[in-house]
C-alpha atoms as a PDB file:
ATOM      1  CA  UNK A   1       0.000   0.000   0.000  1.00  0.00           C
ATOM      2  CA  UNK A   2       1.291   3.265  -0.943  1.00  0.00           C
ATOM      3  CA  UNK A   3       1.124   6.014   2.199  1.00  0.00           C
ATOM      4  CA  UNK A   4      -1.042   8.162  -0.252  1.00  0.00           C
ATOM      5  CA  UNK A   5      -3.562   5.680  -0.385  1.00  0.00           C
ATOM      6  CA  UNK A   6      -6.028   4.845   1.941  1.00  0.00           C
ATOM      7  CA  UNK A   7      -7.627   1.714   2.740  1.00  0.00           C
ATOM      8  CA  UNK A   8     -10.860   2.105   0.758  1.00  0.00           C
ATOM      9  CA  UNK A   9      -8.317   2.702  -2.741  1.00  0.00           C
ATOM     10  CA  UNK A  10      -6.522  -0.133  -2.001  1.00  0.00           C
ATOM     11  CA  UNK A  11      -9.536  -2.312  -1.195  1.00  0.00           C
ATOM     12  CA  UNK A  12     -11.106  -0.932  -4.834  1.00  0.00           C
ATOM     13  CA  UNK A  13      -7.691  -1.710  -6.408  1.00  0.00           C
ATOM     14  CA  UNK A  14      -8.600  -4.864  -4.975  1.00  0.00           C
ATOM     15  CA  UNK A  15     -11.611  -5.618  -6.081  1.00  0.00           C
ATOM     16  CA  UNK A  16     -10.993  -4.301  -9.734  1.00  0.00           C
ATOM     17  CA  UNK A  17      -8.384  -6.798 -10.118  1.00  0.00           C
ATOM     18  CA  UNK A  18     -10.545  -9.498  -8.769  1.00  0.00           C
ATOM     19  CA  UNK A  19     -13.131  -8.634 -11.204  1.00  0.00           C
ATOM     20  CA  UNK A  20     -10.317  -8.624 -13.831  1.00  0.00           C
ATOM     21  CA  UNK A  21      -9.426 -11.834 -12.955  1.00  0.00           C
ATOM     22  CA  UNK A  22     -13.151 -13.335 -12.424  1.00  0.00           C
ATOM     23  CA  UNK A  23     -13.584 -11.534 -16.200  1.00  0.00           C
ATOM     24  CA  UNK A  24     -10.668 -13.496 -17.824  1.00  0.00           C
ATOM     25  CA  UNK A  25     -11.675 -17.019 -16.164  1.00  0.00           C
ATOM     26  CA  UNK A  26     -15.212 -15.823 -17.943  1.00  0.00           C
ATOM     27  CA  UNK A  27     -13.698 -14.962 -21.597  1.00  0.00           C
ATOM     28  CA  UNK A  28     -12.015 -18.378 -21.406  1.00  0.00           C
ATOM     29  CA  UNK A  29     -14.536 -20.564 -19.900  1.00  0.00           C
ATOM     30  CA  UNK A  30     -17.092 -18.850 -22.709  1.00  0.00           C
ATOM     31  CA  UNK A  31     -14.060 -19.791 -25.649  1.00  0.00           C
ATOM     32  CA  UNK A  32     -14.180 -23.249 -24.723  1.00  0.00           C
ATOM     33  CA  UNK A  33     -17.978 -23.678 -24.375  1.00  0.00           C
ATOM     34  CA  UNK A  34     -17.763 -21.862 -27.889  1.00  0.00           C
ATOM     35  CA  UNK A  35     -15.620 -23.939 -29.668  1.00  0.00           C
ATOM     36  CA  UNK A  36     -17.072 -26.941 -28.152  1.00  0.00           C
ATOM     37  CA  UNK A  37     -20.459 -26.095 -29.334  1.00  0.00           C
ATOM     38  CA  UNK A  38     -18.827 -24.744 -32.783  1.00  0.00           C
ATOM     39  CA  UNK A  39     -17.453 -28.677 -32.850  1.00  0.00           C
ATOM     40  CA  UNK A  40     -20.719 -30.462 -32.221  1.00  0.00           C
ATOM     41  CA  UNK A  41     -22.191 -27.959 -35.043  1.00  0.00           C
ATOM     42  CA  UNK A  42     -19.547 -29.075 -37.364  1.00  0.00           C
ATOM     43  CA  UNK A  43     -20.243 -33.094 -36.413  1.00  0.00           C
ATOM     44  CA  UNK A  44     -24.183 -32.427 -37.016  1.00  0.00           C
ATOM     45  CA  UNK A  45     -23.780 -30.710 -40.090  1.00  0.00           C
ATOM     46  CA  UNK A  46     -21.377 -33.725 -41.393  1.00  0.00           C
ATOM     47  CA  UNK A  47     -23.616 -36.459 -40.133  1.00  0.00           C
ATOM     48  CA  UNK A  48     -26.574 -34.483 -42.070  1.00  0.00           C
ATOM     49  CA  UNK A  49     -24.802 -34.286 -44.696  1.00  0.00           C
ATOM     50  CA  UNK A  50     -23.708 -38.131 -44.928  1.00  0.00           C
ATOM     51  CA  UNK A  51     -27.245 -38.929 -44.037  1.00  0.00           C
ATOM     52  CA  UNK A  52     -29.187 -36.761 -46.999  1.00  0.00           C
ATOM     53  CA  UNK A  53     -26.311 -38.374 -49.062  1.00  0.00           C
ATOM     54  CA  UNK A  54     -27.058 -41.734 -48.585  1.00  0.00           C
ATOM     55  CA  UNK A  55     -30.861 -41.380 -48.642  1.00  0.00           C
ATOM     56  CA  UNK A  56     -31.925 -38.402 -50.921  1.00  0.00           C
ATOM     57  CA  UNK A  57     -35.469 -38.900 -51.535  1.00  0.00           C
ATOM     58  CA  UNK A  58     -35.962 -39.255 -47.860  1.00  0.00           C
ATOM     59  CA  UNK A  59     -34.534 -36.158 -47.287  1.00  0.00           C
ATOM     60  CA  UNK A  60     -36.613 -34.663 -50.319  1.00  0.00           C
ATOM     61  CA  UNK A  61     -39.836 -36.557 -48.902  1.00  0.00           C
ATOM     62  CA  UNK A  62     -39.056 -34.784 -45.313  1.00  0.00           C
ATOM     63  CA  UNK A  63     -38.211 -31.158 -46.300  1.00  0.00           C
ATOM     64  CA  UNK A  64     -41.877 -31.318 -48.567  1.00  0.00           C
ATOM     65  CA  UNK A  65     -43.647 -32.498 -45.617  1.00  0.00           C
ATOM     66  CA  UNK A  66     -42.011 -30.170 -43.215  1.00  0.00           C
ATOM     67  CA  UNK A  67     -43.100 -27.344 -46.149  1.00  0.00           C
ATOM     68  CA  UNK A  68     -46.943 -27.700 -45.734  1.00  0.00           C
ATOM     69  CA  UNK A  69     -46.706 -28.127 -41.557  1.00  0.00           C
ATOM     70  CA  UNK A  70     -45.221 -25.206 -41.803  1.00  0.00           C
ATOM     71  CA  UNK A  71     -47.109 -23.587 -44.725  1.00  0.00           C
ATOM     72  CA  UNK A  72     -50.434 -24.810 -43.098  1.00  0.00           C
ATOM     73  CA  UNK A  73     -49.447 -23.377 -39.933  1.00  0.00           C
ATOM     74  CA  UNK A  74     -48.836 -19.409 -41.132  1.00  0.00           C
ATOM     75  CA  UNK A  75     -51.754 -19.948 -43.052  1.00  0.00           C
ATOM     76  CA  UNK A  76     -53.878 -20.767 -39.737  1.00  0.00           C
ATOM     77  CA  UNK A  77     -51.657 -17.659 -38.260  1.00  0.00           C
ATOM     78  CA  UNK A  78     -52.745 -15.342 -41.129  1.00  0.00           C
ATOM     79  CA  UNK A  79     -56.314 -15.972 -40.843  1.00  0.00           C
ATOM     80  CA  UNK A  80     -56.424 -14.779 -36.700  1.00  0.00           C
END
Protein backbone atom coordinates (compact mmCIF):
# COMPACT_ATOMS: atom_id res chain seq x y z
CA UNK A 1 0.00 0.00 0.00
CA UNK A 2 1.29 3.27 -0.94
CA UNK A 3 1.12 6.01 2.20
CA UNK A 4 -1.04 8.16 -0.25
CA UNK A 5 -3.56 5.68 -0.38
CA UNK A 6 -6.03 4.85 1.94
CA UNK A 7 -7.63 1.71 2.74
CA UNK A 8 -10.86 2.10 0.76
CA UNK A 9 -8.32 2.70 -2.74
CA UNK A 10 -6.52 -0.13 -2.00
CA UNK A 11 -9.54 -2.31 -1.19
CA UNK A 12 -11.11 -0.93 -4.83
CA UNK A 13 -7.69 -1.71 -6.41
CA UNK A 14 -8.60 -4.86 -4.97
CA UNK A 15 -11.61 -5.62 -6.08
CA UNK A 16 -10.99 -4.30 -9.73
CA UNK A 17 -8.38 -6.80 -10.12
CA UNK A 18 -10.54 -9.50 -8.77
CA UNK A 19 -13.13 -8.63 -11.20
CA UNK A 20 -10.32 -8.62 -13.83
CA UNK A 21 -9.43 -11.83 -12.96
CA UNK A 22 -13.15 -13.33 -12.42
CA UNK A 23 -13.58 -11.53 -16.20
CA UNK A 24 -10.67 -13.50 -17.82
CA UNK A 25 -11.67 -17.02 -16.16
CA UNK A 26 -15.21 -15.82 -17.94
CA UNK A 27 -13.70 -14.96 -21.60
CA UNK A 28 -12.01 -18.38 -21.41
CA UNK A 29 -14.54 -20.56 -19.90
CA UNK A 30 -17.09 -18.85 -22.71
CA UNK A 31 -14.06 -19.79 -25.65
CA UNK A 32 -14.18 -23.25 -24.72
CA UNK A 33 -17.98 -23.68 -24.38
CA UNK A 34 -17.76 -21.86 -27.89
CA UNK A 35 -15.62 -23.94 -29.67
CA UNK A 36 -17.07 -26.94 -28.15
CA UNK A 37 -20.46 -26.10 -29.33
CA UNK A 38 -18.83 -24.74 -32.78
CA UNK A 39 -17.45 -28.68 -32.85
CA UNK A 40 -20.72 -30.46 -32.22
CA UNK A 41 -22.19 -27.96 -35.04
CA UNK A 42 -19.55 -29.08 -37.36
CA UNK A 43 -20.24 -33.09 -36.41
CA UNK A 44 -24.18 -32.43 -37.02
CA UNK A 45 -23.78 -30.71 -40.09
CA UNK A 46 -21.38 -33.73 -41.39
CA UNK A 47 -23.62 -36.46 -40.13
CA UNK A 48 -26.57 -34.48 -42.07
CA UNK A 49 -24.80 -34.29 -44.70
CA UNK A 50 -23.71 -38.13 -44.93
CA UNK A 51 -27.25 -38.93 -44.04
CA UNK A 52 -29.19 -36.76 -47.00
CA UNK A 53 -26.31 -38.37 -49.06
CA UNK A 54 -27.06 -41.73 -48.59
CA UNK A 55 -30.86 -41.38 -48.64
CA UNK A 56 -31.93 -38.40 -50.92
CA UNK A 57 -35.47 -38.90 -51.53
CA UNK A 58 -35.96 -39.25 -47.86
CA UNK A 59 -34.53 -36.16 -47.29
CA UNK A 60 -36.61 -34.66 -50.32
CA UNK A 61 -39.84 -36.56 -48.90
CA UNK A 62 -39.06 -34.78 -45.31
CA UNK A 63 -38.21 -31.16 -46.30
CA UNK A 64 -41.88 -31.32 -48.57
CA UNK A 65 -43.65 -32.50 -45.62
CA UNK A 66 -42.01 -30.17 -43.22
CA UNK A 67 -43.10 -27.34 -46.15
CA UNK A 68 -46.94 -27.70 -45.73
CA UNK A 69 -46.71 -28.13 -41.56
CA UNK A 70 -45.22 -25.21 -41.80
CA UNK A 71 -47.11 -23.59 -44.73
CA UNK A 72 -50.43 -24.81 -43.10
CA UNK A 73 -49.45 -23.38 -39.93
CA UNK A 74 -48.84 -19.41 -41.13
CA UNK A 75 -51.75 -19.95 -43.05
CA UNK A 76 -53.88 -20.77 -39.74
CA UNK A 77 -51.66 -17.66 -38.26
CA UNK A 78 -52.75 -15.34 -41.13
CA UNK A 79 -56.31 -15.97 -40.84
CA UNK A 80 -56.42 -14.78 -36.70
Amino acid sequence: MNPNQTPYETTANDMAAGAENTMDQAKRQLNDVLEDVSERAREYGRYADETVQQNPWTAVGVGFGAGLIIGALLMLAARR
